[in-house]
C-alpha atoms as a PDB file:
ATOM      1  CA  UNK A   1     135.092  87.819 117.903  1.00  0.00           C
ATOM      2  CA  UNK A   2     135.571  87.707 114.368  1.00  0.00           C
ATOM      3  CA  UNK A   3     134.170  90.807 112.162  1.00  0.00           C
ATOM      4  CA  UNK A   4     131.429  90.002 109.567  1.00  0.00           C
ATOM      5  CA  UNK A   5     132.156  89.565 106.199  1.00  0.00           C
ATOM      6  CA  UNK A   6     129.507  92.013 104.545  1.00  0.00           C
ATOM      7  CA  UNK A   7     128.823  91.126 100.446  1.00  0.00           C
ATOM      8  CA  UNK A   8     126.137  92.820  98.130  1.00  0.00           C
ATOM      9  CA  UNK A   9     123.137  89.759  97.415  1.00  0.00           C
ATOM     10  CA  UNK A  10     121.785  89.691  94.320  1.00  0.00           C
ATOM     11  CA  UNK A  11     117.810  90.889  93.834  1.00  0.00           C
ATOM     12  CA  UNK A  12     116.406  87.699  94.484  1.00  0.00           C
ATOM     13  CA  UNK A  13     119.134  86.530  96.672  1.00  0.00           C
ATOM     14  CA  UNK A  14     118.538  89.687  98.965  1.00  0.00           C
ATOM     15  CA  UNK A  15     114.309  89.154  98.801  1.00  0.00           C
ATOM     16  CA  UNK A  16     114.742  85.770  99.536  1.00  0.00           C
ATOM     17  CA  UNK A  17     117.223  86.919 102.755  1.00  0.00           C
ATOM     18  CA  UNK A  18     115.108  89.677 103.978  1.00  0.00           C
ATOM     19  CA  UNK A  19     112.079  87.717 104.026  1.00  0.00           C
ATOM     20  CA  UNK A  20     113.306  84.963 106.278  1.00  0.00           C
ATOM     21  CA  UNK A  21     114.919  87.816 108.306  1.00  0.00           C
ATOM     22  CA  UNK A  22     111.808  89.399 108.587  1.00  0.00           C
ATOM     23  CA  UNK A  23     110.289  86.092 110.004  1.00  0.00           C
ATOM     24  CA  UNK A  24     112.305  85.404 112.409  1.00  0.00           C
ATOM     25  CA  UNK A  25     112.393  89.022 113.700  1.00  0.00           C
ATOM     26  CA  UNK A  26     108.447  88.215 114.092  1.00  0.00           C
ATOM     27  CA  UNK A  27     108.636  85.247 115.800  1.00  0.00           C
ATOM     28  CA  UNK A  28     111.166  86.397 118.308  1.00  0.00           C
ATOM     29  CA  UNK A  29     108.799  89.721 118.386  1.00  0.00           C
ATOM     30  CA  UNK A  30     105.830  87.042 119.237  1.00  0.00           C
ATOM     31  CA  UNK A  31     107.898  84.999 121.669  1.00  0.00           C
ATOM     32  CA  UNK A  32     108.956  88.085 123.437  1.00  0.00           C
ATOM     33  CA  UNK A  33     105.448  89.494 124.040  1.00  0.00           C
ATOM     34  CA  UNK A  34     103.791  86.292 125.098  1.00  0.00           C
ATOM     35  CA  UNK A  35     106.792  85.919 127.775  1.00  0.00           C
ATOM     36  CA  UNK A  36     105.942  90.084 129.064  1.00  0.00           C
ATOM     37  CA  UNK A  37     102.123  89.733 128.685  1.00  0.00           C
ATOM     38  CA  UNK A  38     101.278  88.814 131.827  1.00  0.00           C
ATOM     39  CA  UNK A  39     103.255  91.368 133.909  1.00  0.00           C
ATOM     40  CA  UNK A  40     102.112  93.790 131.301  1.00  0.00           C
ATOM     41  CA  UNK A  41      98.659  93.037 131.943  1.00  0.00           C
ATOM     42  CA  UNK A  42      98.589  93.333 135.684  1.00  0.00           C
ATOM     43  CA  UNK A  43     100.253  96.592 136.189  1.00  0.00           C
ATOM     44  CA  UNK A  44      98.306  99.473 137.153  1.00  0.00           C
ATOM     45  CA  UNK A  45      97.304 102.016 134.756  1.00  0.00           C
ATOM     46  CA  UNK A  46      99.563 105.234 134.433  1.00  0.00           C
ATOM     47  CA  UNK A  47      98.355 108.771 134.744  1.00  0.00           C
ATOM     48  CA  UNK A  48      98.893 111.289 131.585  1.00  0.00           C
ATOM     49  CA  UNK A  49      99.587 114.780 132.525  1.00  0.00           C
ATOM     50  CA  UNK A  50      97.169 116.516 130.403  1.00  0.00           C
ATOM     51  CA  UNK A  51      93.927 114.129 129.668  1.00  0.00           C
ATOM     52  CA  UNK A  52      92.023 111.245 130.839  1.00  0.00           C
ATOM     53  CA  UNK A  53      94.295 108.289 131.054  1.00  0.00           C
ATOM     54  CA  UNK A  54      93.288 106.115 128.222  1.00  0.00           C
ATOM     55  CA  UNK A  55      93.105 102.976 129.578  1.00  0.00           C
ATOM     56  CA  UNK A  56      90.333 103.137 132.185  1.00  0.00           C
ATOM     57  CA  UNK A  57      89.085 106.801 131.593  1.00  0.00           C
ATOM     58  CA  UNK A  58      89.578 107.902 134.395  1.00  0.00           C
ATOM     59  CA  UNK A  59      90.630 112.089 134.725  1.00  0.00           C
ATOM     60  CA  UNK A  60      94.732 112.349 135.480  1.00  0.00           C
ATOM     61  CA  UNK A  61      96.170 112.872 138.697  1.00  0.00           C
ATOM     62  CA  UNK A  62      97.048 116.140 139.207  1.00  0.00           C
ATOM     63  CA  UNK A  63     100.863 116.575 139.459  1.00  0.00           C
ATOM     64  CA  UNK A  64     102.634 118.392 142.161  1.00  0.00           C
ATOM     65  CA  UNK A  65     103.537 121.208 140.367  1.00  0.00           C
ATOM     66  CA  UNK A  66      99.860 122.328 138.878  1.00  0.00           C
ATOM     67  CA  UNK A  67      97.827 121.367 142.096  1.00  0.00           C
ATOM     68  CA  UNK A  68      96.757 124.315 143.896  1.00  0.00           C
ATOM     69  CA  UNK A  69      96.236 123.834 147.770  1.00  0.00           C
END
C-alpha cells in the first residue's frame, strides 16, 4: 500500500477541504445510524447501577454484590 503524500493547503484550500470532509463524515454518520436504528430500537433497556434507568424510569436492578438476602 503506498504511504500518503501529506502537503500543507493553503487557507482557503484547507476550508474548502475540511468542509467537504466534514460532509461526507455526516453522511456516512447518517447512513450508518439509519442501517443500526432498528436493532437499536428494539433492544431492551439497560439497568444503571446507581439511579432509575433513564429510558423507561424504572428503579435499577439491584446488582449481586449490594443485594442483601
Amino acid at each position: 500500500m503506498a504511504k500518503p503524500v501529506h502537503r500543507r493547503l493553503s487557507g482557503a484550500d484547507f476550508d474548502t477541504w475540511l468542509i467537504a470532509t466534514s460532509r461526507e463524515t455526516v453522511q456516512r454518520s447518517r447512513a450508518l445510524l439509519e442501517r443500526t436504528r432498528p436493532s437499536v430500537a428494539t433492544e431492551p433497556p439497560v439497568s444503571h447501577a446507581g439511579g432509575p434507568d433513564p429510558r423507561d424510569g424504572s428503579p435499577p436492578e439491584p446488582d449481586e454484590q449490594t443485594a442483601r438476602p
